[in-house]
C-alpha atoms as a PDB file:
ATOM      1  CA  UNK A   1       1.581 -31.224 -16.350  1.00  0.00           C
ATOM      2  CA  UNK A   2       4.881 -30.942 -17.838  1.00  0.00           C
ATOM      3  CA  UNK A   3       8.123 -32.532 -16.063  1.00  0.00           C
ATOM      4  CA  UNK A   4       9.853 -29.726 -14.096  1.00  0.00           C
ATOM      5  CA  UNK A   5      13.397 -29.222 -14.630  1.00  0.00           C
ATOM      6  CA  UNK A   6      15.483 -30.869 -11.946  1.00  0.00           C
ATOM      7  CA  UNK A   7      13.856 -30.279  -8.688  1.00  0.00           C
ATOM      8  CA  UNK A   8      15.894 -29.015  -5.961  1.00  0.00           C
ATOM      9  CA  UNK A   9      15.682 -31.246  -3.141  1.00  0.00           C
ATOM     10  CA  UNK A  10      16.342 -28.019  -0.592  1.00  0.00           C
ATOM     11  CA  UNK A  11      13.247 -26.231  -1.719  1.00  0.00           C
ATOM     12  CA  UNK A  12      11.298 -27.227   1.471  1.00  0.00           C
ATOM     13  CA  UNK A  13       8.116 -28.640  -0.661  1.00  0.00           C
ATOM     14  CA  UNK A  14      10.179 -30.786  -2.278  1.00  0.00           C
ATOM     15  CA  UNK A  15       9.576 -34.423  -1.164  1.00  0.00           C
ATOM     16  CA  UNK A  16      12.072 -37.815  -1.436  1.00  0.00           C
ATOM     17  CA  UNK A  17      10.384 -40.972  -2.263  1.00  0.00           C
ATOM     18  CA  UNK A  18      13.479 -43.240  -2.570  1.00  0.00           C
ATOM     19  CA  UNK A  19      12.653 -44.524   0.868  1.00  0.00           C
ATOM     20  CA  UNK A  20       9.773 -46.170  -0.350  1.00  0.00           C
ATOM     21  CA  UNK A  21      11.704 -47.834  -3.222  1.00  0.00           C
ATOM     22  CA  UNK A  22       9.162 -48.628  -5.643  1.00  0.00           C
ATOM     23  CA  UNK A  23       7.541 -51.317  -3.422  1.00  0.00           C
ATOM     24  CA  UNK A  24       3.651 -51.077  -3.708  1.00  0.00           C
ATOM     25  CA  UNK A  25       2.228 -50.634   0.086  1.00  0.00           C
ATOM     26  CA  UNK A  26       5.115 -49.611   1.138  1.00  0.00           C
ATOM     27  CA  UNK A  27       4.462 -45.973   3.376  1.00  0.00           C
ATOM     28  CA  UNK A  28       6.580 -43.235   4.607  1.00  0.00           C
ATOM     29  CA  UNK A  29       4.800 -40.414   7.030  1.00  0.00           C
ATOM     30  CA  UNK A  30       6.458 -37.354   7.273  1.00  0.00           C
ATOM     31  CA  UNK A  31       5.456 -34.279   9.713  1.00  0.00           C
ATOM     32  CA  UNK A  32       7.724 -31.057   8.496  1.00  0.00           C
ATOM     33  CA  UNK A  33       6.754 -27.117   8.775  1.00  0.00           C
ATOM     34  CA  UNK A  34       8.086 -24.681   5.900  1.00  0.00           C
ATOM     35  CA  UNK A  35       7.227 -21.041   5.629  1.00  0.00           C
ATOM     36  CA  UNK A  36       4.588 -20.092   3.851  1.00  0.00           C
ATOM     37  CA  UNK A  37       5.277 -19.321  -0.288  1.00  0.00           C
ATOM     38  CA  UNK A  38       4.142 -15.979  -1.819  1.00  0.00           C
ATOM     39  CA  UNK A  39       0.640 -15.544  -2.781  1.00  0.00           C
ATOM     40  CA  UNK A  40      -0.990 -18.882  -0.749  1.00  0.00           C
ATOM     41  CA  UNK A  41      -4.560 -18.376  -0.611  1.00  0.00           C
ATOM     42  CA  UNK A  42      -7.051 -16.023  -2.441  1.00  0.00           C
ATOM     43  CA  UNK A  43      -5.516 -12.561  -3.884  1.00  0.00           C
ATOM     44  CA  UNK A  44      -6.400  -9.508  -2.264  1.00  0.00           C
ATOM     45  CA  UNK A  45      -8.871 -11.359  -0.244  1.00  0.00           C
ATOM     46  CA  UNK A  46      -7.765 -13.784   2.479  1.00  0.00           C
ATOM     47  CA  UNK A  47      -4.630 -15.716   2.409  1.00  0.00           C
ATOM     48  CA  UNK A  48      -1.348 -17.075   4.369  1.00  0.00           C
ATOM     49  CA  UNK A  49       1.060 -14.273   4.644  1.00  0.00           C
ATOM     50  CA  UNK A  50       4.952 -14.992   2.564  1.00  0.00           C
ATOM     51  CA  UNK A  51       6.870 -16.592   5.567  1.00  0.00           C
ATOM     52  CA  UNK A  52       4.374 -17.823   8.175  1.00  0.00           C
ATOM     53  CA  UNK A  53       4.242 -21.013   9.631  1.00  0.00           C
ATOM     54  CA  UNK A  54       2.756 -23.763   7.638  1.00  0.00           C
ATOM     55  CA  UNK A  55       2.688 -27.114   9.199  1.00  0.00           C
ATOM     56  CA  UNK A  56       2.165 -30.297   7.138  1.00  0.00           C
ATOM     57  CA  UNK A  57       1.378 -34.325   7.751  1.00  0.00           C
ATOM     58  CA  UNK A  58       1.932 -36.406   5.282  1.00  0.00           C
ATOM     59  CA  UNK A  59       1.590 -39.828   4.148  1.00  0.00           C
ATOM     60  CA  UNK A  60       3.047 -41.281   1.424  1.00  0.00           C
ATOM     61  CA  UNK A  61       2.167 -44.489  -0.157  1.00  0.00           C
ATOM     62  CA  UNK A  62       3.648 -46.286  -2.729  1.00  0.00           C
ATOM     63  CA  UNK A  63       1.340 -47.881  -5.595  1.00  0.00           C
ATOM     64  CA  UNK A  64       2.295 -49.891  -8.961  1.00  0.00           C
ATOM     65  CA  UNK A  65       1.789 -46.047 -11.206  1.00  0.00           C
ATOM     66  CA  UNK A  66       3.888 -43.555  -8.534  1.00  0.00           C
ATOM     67  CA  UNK A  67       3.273 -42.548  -4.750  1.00  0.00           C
ATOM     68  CA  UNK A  68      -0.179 -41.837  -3.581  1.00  0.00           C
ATOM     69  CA  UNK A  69      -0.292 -38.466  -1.150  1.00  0.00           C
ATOM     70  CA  UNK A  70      -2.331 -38.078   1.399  1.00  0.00           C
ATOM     71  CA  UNK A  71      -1.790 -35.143   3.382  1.00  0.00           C
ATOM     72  CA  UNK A  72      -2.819 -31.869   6.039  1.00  0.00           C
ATOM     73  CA  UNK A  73      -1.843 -28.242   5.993  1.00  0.00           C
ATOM     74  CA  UNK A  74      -2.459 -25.922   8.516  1.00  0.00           C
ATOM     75  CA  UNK A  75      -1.856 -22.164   8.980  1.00  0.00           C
ATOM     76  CA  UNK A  76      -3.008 -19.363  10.571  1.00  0.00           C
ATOM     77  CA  UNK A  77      -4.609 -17.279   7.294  1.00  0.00           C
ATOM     78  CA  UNK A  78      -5.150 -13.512   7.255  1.00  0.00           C
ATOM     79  CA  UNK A  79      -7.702 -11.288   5.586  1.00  0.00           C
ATOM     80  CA  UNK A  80     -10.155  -8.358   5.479  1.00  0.00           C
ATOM     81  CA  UNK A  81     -14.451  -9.093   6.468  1.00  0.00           C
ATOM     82  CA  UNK A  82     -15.836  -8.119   3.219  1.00  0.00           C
ATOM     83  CA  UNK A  83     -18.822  -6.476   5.138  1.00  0.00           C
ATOM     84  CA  UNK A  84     -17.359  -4.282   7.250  1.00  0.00           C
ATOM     85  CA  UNK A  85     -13.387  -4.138   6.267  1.00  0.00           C
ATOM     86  CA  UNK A  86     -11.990  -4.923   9.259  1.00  0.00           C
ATOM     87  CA  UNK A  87      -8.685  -7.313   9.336  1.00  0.00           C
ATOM     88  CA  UNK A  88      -9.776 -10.572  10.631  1.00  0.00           C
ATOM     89  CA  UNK A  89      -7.594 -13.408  11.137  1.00  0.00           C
ATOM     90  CA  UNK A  90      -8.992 -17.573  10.373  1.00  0.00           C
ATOM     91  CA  UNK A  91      -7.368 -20.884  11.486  1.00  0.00           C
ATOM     92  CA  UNK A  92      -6.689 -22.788   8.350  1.00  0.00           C
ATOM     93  CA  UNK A  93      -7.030 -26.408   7.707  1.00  0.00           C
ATOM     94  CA  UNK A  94      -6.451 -27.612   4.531  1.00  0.00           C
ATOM     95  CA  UNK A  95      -6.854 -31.391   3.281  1.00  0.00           C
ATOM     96  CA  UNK A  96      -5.271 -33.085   0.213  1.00  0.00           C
ATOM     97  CA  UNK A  97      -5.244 -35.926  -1.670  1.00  0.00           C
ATOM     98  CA  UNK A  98      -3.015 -36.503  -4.986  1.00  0.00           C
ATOM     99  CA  UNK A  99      -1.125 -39.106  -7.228  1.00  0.00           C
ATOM    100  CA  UNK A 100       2.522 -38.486  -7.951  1.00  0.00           C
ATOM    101  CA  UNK A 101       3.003 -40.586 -11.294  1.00  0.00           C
ATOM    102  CA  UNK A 102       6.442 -42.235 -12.616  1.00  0.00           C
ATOM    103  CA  UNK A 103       7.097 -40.514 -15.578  1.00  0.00           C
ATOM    104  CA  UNK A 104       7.973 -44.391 -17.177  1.00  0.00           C
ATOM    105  CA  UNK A 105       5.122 -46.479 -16.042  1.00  0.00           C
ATOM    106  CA  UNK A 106       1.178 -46.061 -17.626  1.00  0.00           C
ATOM    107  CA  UNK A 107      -1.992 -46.222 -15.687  1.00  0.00           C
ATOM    108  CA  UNK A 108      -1.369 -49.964 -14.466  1.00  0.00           C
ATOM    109  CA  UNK A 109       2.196 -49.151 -13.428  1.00  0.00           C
ATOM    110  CA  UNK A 110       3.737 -51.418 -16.063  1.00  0.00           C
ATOM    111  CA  UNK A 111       6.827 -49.676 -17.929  1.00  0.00           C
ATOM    112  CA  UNK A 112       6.061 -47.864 -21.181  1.00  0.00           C
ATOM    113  CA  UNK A 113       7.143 -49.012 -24.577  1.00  0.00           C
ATOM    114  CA  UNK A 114       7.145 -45.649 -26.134  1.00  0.00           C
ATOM    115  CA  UNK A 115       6.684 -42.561 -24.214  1.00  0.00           C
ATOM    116  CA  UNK A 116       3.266 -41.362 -24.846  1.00  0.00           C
ATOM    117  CA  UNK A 117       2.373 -38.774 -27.843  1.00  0.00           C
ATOM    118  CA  UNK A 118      -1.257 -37.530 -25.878  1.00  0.00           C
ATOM    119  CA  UNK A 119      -0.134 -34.224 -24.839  1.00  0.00           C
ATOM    120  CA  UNK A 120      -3.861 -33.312 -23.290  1.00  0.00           C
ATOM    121  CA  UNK A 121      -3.295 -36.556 -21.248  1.00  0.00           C
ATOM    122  CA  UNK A 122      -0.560 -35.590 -19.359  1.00  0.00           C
ATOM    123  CA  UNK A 123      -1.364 -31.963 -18.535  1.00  0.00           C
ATOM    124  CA  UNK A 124      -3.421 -32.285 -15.542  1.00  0.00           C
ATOM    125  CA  UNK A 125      -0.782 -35.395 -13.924  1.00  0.00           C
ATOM    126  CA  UNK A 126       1.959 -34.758 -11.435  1.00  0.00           C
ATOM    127  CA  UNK A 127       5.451 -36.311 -12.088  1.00  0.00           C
ATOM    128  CA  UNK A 128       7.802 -37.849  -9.651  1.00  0.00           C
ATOM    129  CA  UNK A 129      11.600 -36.641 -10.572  1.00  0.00           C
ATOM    130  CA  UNK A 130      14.362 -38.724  -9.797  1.00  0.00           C
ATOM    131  CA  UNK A 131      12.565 -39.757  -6.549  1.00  0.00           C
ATOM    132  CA  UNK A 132      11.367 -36.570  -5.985  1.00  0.00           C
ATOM    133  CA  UNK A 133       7.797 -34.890  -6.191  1.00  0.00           C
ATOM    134  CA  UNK A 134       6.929 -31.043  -5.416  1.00  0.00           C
ATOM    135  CA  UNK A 135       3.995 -30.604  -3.365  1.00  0.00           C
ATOM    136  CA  UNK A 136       3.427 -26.888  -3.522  1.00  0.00           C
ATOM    137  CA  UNK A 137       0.527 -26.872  -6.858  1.00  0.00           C
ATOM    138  CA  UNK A 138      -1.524 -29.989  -4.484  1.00  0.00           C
ATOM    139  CA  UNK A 139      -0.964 -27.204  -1.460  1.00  0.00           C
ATOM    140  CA  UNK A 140      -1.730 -24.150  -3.576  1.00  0.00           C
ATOM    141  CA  UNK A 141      -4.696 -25.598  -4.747  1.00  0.00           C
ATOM    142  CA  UNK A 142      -5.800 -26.942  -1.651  1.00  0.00           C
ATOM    143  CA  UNK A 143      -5.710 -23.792   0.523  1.00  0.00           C
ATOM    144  CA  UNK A 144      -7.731 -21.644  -1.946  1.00  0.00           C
ATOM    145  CA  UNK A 145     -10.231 -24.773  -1.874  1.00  0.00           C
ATOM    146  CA  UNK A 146     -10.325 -24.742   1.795  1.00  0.00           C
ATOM    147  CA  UNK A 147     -10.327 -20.542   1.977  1.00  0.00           C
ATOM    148  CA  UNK A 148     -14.055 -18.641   2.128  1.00  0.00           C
ATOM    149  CA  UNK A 149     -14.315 -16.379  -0.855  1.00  0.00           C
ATOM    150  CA  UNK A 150     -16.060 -13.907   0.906  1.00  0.00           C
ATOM    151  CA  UNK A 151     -14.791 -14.250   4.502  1.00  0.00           C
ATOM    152  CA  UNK A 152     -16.522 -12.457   7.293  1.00  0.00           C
ATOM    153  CA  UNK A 153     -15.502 -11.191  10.960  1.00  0.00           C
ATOM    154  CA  UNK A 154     -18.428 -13.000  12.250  1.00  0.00           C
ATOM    155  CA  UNK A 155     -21.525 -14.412  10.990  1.00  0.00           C
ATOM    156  CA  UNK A 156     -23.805 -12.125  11.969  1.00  0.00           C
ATOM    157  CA  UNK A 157     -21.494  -8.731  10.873  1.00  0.00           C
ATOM    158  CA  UNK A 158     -24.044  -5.817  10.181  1.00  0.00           C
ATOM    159  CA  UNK A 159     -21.610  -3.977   7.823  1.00  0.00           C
ATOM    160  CA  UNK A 160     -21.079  -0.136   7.317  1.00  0.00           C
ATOM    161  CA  UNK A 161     -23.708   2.084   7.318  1.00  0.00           C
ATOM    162  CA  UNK A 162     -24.711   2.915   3.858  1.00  0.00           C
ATOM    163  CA  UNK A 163     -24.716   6.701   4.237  1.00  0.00           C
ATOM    164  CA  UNK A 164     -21.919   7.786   6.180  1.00  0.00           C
ATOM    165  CA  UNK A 165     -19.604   4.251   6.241  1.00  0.00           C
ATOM    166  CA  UNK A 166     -20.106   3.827   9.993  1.00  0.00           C
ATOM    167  CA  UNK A 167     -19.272   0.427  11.245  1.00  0.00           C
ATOM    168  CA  UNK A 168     -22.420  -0.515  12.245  1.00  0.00           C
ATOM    169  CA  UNK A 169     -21.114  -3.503  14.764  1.00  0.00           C
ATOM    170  CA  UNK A 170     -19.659  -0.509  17.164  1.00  0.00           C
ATOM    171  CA  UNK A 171     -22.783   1.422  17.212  1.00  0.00           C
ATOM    172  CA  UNK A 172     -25.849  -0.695  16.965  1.00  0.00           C
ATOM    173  CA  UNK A 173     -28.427   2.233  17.444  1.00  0.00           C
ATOM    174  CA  UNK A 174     -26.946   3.981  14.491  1.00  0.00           C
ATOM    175  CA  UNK A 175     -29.621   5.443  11.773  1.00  0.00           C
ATOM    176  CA  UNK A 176     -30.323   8.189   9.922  1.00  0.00           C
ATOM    177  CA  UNK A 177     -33.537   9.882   9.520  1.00  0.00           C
ATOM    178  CA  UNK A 178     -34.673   8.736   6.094  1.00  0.00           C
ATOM    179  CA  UNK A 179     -36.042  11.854   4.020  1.00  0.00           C
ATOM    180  CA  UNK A 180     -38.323  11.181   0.896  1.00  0.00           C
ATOM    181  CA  UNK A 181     -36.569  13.080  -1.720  1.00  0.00           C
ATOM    182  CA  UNK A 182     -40.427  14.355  -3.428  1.00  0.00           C
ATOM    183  CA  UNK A 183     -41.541  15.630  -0.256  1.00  0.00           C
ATOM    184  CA  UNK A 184     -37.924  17.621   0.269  1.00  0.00           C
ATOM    185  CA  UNK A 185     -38.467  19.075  -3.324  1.00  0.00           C
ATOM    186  CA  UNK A 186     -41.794  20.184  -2.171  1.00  0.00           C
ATOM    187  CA  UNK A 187     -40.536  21.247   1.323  1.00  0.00           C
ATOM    188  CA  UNK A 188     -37.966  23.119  -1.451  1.00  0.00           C
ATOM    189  CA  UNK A 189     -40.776  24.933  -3.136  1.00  0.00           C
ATOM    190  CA  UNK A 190     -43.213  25.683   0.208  1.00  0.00           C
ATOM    191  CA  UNK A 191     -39.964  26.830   1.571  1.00  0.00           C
ATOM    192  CA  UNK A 192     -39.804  29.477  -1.252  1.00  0.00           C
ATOM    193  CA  UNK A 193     -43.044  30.660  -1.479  1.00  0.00           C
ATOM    194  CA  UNK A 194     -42.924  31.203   2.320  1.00  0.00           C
ATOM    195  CA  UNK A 195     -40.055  33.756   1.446  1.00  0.00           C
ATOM    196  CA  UNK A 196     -41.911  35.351  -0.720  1.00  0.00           C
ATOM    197  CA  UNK A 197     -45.349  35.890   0.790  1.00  0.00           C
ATOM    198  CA  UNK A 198     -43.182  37.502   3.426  1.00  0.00           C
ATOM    199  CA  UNK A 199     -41.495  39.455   1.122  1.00  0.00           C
ATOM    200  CA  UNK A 200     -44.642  40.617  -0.189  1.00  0.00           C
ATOM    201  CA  UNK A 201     -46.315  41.231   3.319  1.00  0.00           C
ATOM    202  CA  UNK A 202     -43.274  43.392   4.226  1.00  0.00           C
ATOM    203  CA  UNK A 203     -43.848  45.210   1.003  1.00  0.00           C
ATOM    204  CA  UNK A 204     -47.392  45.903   1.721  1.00  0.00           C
ATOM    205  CA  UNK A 205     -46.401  46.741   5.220  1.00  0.00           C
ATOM    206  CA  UNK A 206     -44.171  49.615   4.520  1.00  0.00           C
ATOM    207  CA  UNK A 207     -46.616  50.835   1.395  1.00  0.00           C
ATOM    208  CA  UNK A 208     -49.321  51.499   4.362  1.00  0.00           C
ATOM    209  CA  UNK A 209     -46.761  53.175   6.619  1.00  0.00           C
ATOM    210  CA  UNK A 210     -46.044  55.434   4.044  1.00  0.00           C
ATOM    211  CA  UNK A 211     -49.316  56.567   3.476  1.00  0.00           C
ATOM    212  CA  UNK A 212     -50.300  56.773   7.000  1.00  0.00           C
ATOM    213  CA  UNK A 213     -47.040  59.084   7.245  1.00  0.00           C
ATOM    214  CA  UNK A 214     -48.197  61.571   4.460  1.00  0.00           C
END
């Protein structure tokens, strides 16, 4: 992961690690609860809505390569059963674990010569900034994790009726007579030939009437 440009230390997931001052074992906890960022969860299926409530522990440790994070996130998440569409609501608790490197030290925590030419290497690693690390990818990533991709109402949710989109849950007696569509066709065709035989009985009917007249 590239180095962010100059993290603001007011954006509420923004974290100070000068306390610790570089001192391996050192620890800092920290308890703090920030409104909820756009778009944390699963899009368009189950999430934490922009602005709730979003409380976090935390516990920082310092090591010889940056600050090890331990942490919890918890929420009340919001969403829609995917069985039978109604808006349900799930307590969210969300558990995290990341490394926070300094951007001048290597794996064993020992300052760099050179800064380091591997690109690839660097991509997936978090930075600290001046003393200062931004927890909201680790909390991103750990809410989706911790999210059901198909969430459901309750376990046992029948659904919508296939025919008619009946919630099924409210009405548990709800069916429809199932008609074979080969015997409606024939049903179709005796239904026809019905009309007309009658057609021709009513025929024959008023030929004999009119003779009887005569």
């Amino acid at each position: 992961m590239a180095l962010n440009a100059r993290l603001d230390h007011r954006n509420p997931l923004v974290f100070d690690t000068h306390e610790l001052g570089r001192r391996p074992g050192a620890l800092q906890r920290l308890t703090r609860t920030i409104d909820a960022p756009r778009d944390l969860g699963i899009q368009e299926v189950i999430g934490v809505p922009e602005g709730a409530p979003v409380e976090l522990e935390l516990r920082l440790e310092s090591v010889m390569e940056g600050v090890l994070v331990t942490g919890t996130a918890r929420a009340q998440a919001e969403g829609e059963c995917v069985r039978c569409l109604e808006p349900l609501e799930l307590a969210l608790e969300a558990d995290f674990q990341e490394m926070f490197s300094y951007p001048d030290a290597d794996d064993r925590g020992r300052p760099k010569a050179e800064p380091a030419d591997d690109a690839e290497e660097d991509e997936d690693r978090l930075f600290i900034e001046d003393g200062l690390f931004d927890l909201e990818p680790v909390l991103r990533d750990a809410v989706v994790l911790a999210l059901p991709m198909q969430p459901v109402c309750q376990e046992d949710c029948p659904g919508l009726c296939a025919q008619c989109g009946a919630r099924l849950a409210d009405d548990p007696d709800h069916h429809h007579d199932a008609v074979d569509i080969r015997w409606a066709a024939l049903q179709g065709l005796a239904g026809s030939s019905g009309d007309g035989e009658k057609d021709e009985i009513s025929g024959a009917e008023a030929g004999v009437d009119e003779k009887q007249e005569k």
